[in-house]
C-alpha atoms as a PDB file:
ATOM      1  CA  UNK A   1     -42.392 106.282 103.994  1.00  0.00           C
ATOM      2  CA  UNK A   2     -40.156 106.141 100.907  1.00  0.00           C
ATOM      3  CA  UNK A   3     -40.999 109.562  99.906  1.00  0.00           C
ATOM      4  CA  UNK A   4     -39.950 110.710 103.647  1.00  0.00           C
ATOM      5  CA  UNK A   5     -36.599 108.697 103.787  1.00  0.00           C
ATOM      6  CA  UNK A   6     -35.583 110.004 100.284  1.00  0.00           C
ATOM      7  CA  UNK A   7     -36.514 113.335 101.669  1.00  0.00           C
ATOM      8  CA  UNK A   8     -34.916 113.473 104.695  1.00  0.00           C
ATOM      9  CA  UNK A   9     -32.446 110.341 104.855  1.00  0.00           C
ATOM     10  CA  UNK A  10     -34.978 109.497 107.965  1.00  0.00           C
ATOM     11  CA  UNK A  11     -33.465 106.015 109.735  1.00  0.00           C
ATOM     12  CA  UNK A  12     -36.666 106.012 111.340  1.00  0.00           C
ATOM     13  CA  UNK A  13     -38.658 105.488 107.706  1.00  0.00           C
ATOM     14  CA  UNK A  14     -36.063 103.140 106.765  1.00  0.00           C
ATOM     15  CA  UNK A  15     -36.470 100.829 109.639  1.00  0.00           C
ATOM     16  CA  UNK A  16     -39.958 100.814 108.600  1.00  0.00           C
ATOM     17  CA  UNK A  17     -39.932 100.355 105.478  1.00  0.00           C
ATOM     18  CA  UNK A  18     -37.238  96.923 106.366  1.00  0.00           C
ATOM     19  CA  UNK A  19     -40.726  96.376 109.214  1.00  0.00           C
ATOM     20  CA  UNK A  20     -43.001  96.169 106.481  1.00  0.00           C
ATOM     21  CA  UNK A  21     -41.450  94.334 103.316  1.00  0.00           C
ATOM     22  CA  UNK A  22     -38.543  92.126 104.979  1.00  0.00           C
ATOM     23  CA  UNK A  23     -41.175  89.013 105.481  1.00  0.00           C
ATOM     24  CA  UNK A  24     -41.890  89.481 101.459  1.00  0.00           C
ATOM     25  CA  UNK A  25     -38.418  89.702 100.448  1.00  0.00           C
ATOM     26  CA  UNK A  26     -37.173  86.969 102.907  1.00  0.00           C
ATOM     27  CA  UNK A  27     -39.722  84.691 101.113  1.00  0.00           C
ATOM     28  CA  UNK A  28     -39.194  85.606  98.243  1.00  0.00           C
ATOM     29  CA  UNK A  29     -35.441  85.307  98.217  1.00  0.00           C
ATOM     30  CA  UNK A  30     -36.068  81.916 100.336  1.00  0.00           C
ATOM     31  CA  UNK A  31     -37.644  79.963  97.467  1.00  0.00           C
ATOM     32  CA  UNK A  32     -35.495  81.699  94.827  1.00  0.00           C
ATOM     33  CA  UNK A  33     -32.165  79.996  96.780  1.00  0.00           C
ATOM     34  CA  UNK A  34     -33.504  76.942  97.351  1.00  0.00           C
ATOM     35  CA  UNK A  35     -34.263  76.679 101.197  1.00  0.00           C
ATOM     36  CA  UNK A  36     -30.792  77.582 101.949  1.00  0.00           C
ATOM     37  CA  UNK A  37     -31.639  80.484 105.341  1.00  0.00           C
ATOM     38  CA  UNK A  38     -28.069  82.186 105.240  1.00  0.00           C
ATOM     39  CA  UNK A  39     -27.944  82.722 101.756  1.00  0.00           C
ATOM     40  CA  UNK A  40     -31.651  84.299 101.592  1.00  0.00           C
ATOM     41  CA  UNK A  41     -30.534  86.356 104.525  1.00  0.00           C
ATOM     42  CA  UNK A  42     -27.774  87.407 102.430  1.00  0.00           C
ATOM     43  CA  UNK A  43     -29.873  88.308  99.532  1.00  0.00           C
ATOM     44  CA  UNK A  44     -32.588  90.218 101.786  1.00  0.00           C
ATOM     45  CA  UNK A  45     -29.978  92.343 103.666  1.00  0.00           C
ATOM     46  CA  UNK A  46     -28.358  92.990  99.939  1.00  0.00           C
ATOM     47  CA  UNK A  47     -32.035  93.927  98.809  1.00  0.00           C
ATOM     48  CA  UNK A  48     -32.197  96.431 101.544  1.00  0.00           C
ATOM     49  CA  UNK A  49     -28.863  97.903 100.852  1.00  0.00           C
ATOM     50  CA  UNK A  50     -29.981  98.360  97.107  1.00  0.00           C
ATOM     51  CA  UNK A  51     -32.945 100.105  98.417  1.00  0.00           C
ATOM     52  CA  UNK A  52     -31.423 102.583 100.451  1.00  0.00           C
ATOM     53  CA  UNK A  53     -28.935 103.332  97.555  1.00  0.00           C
ATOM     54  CA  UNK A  54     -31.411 103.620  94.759  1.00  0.00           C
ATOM     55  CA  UNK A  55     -34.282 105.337  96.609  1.00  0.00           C
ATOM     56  CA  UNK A  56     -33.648 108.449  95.141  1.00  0.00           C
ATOM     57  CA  UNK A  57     -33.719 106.838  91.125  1.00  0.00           C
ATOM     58  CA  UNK A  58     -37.141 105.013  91.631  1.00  0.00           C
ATOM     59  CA  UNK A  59     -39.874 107.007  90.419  1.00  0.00           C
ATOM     60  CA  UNK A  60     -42.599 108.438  93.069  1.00  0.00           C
ATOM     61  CA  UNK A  61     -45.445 106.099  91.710  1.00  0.00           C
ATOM     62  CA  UNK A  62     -43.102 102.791  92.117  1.00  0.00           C
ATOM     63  CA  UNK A  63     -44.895 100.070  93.764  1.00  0.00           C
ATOM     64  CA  UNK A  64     -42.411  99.170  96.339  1.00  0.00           C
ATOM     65  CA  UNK A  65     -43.556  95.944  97.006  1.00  0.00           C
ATOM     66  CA  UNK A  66     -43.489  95.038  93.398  1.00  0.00           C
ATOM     67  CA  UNK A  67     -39.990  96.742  93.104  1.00  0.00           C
ATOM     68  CA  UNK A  68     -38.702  94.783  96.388  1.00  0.00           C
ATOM     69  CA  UNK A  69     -40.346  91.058  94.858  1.00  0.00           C
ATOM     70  CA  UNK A  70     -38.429  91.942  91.288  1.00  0.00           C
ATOM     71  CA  UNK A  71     -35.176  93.095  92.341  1.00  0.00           C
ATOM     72  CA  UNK A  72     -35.234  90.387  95.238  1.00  0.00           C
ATOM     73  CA  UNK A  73     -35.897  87.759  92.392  1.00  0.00           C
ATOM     74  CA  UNK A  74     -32.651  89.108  90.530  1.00  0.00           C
ATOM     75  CA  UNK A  75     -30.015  88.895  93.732  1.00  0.00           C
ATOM     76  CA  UNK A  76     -30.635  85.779  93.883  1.00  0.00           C
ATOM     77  CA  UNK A  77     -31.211  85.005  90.790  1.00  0.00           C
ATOM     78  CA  UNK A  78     -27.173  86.313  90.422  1.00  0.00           C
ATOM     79  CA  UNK A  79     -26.079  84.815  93.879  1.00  0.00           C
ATOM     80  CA  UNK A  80     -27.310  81.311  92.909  1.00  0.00           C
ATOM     81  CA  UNK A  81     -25.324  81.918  88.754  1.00  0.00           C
ATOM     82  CA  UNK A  82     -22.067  82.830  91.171  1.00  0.00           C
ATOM     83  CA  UNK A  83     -22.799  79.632  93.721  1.00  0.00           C
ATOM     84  CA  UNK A  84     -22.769  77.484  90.608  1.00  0.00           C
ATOM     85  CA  UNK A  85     -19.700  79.077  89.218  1.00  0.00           C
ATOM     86  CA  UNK A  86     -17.864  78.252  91.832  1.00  0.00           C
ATOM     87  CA  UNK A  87     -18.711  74.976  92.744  1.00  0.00           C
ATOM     88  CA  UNK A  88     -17.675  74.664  89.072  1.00  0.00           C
ATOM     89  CA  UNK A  89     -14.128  75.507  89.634  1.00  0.00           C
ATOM     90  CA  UNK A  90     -13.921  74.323  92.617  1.00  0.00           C
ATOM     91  CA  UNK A  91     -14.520  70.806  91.109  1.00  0.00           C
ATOM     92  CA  UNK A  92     -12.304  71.249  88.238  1.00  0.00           C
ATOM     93  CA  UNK A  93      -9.811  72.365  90.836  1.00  0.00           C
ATOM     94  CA  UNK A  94      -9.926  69.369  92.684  1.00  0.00           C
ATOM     95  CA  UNK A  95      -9.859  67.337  89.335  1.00  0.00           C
ATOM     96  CA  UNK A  96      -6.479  68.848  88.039  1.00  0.00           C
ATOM     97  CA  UNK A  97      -5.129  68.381  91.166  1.00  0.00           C
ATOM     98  CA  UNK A  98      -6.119  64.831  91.410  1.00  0.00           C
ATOM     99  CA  UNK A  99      -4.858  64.160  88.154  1.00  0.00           C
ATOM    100  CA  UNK A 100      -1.514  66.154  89.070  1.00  0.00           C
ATOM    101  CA  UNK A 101      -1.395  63.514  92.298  1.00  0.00           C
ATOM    102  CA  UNK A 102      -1.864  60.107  90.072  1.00  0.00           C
ATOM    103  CA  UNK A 103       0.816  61.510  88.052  1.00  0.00           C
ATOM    104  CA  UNK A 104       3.536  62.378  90.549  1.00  0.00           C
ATOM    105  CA  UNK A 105       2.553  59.135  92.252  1.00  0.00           C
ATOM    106  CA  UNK A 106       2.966  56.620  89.453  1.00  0.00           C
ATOM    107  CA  UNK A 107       6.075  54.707  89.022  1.00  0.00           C
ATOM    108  CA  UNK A 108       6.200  55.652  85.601  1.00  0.00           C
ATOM    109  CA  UNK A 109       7.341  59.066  84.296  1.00  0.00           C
ATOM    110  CA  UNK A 110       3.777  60.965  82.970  1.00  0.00           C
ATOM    111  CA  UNK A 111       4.346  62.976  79.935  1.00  0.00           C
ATOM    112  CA  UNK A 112       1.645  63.179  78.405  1.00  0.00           C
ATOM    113  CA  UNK A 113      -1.758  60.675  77.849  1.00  0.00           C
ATOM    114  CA  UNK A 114      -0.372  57.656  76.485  1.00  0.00           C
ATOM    115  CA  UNK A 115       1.644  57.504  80.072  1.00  0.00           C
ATOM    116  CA  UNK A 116      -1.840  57.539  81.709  1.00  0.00           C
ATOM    117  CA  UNK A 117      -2.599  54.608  80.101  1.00  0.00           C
ATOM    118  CA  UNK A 118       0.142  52.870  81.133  1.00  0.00           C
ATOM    119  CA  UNK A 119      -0.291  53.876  84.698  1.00  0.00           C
ATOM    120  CA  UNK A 120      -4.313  52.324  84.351  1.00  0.00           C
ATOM    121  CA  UNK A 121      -3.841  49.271  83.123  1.00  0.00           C
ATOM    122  CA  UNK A 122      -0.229  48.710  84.149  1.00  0.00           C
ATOM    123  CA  UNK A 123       0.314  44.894  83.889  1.00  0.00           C
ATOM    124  CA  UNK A 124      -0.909  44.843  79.970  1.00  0.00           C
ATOM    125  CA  UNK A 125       2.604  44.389  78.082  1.00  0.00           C
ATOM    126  CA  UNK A 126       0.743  44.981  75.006  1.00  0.00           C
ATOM    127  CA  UNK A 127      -0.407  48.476  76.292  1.00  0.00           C
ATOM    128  CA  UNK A 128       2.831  49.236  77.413  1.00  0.00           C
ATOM    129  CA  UNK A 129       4.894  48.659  74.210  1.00  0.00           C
ATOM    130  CA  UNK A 130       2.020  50.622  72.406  1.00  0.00           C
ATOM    131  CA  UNK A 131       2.877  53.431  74.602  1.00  0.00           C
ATOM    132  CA  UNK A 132       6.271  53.295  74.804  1.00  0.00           C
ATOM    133  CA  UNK A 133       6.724  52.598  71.235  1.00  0.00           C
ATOM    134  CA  UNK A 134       4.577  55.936  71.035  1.00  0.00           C
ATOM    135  CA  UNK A 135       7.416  58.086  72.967  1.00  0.00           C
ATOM    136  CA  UNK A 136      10.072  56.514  70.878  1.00  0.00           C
ATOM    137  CA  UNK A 137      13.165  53.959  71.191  1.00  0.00           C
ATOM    138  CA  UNK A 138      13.621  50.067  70.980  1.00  0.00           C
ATOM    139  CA  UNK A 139      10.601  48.395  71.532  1.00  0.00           C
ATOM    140  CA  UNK A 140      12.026  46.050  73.461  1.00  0.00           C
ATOM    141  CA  UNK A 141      14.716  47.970  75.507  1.00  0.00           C
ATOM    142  CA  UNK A 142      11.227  50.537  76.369  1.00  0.00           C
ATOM    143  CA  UNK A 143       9.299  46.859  77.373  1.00  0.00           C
ATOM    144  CA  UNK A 144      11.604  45.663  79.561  1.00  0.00           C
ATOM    145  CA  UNK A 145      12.444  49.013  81.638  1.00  0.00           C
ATOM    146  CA  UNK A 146       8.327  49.470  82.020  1.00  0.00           C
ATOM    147  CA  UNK A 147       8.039  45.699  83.436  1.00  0.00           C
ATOM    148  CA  UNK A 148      10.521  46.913  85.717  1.00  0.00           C
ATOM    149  CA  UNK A 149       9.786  49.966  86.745  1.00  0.00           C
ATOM    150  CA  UNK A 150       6.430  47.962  87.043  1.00  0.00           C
ATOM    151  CA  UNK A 151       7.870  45.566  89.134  1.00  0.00           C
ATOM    152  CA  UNK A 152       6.868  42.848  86.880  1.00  0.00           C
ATOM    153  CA  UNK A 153      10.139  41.735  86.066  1.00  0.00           C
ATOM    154  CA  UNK A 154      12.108  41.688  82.957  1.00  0.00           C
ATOM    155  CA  UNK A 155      11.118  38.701  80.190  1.00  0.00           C
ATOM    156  CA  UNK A 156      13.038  35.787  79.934  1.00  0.00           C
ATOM    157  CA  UNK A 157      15.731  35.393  77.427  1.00  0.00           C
ATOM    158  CA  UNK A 158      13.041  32.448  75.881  1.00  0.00           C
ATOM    159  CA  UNK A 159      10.310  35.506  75.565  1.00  0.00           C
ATOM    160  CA  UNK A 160      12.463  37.771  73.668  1.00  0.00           C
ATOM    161  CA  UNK A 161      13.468  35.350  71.319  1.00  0.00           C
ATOM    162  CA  UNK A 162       9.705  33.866  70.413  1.00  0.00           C
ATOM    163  CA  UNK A 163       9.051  37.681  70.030  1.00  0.00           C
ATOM    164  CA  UNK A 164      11.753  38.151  67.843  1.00  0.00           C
ATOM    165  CA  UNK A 165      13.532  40.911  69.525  1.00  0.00           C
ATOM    166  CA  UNK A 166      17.069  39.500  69.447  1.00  0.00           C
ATOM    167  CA  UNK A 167      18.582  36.561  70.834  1.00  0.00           C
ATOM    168  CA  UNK A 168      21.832  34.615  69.179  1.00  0.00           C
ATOM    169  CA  UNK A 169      21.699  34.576  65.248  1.00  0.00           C
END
C-alpha cells in the first residue's frame, strides 16, 4: 500500500494505510503523553502527516510499522519537551508578575531587594533601619518616615534620645 500511494498519490492507499496502523500509533503516542487523549490525537494525526510527506524518502524495505512506532515515539517525545517548556514560562511569568504586584502594592517605594525585606517583615524597626541605612541618609530621619509610611507611628521624643539620635545637648 505504501509502494502504491508513493506511486500514484492514491487517497485510497492512504486511508488504508491510517486503517491499519492508527490503533498502533494512537497507543503508542497514548502512553508516550501520559494518558492525556487530545494530545495523543495530536501526535497521531502529526504522525500521519509526516507519513504522507516523507513516503517518498523511506526506503522500499522500511518496516512501516516499525517506522510509524519510532517516529510516533519522537512527536511526542518533542510535544511533551515543548509542554514542559511552557508550563515553565508560564510559571515564571506568573512569578514576575506577582512579584511586580507586591511591589506596586507596598506602601513602601521597592527599589531593589533590601525594600522587599522591608515590605516582609514590616513592623521590625531593626530591619528597617538596616535597609534604609542601606539606600542611604540619616538613620533616623529614614526610621521615622518608614514607621510612618508603615503606619506605625513616629518614636517618641524619649526613644530618640535613649537611641542617641539627637535630642537637646
Amino acid at each position: 500500500m505504501l509502494a502504491d500511494y508513493v506511486q500514484t498519490g492514491s487517497e485510497v492507499a492512504f486511508r488504508e494505510l491510517v486503517t491499519r496502523y492508527l490503533d498502533l500509533v494512537y497507543s503508542t503516542a497514548l502512553r508516550s503523553v501520559e494518558g492525556d487523549t487530545h494530545r495523543a490525537e495530536d501526535v497521531a494525526q502529526t504522525v500521519f502527516i509526516d507519513l504522507s510527506r516523507m513516503a517518498r524518502t523511506l526506503s522500499n524495505d522500511v518496516m512501516l510499522g516499525g517506522w510509524l512506532h519510532r517516529h510516533t515515539c519522537f512527536v511526542a517525545t518533542n510535544t511533551m519537551r515543548g509542554e514542559r517548556r511552557r508550563r515553565f514560562r508560564e510559571r515564571q511569568a506568573v512569578e514576575r508578575h506577582r512579584r511586580h504586584a507586591l511591589c506596586r502594592g507596598a506602601s513602601l517605594q521597592c527599589r531593589g531587594r533590601r525594600q522587599h525585606r522591608v515590605i516582609r517583615n514590616p513592623r521590625d524597626p531593626h530591619r528597617i533601619v538596616a535597609a534604609r541605612r542601606d539606600a542611604g541618609g540619616d538613620v533616623a530621619g529614614n526610621r521615622d518616615r518608614a514607621r510612618r509610611a508603615l503606619g506605625i507611628g513616629a518614636p517618641q521624643r524619649d526613644e530618640i534620645e535613649a537611641e542617641g539620635h539627637g535630642g537637646p545637648a
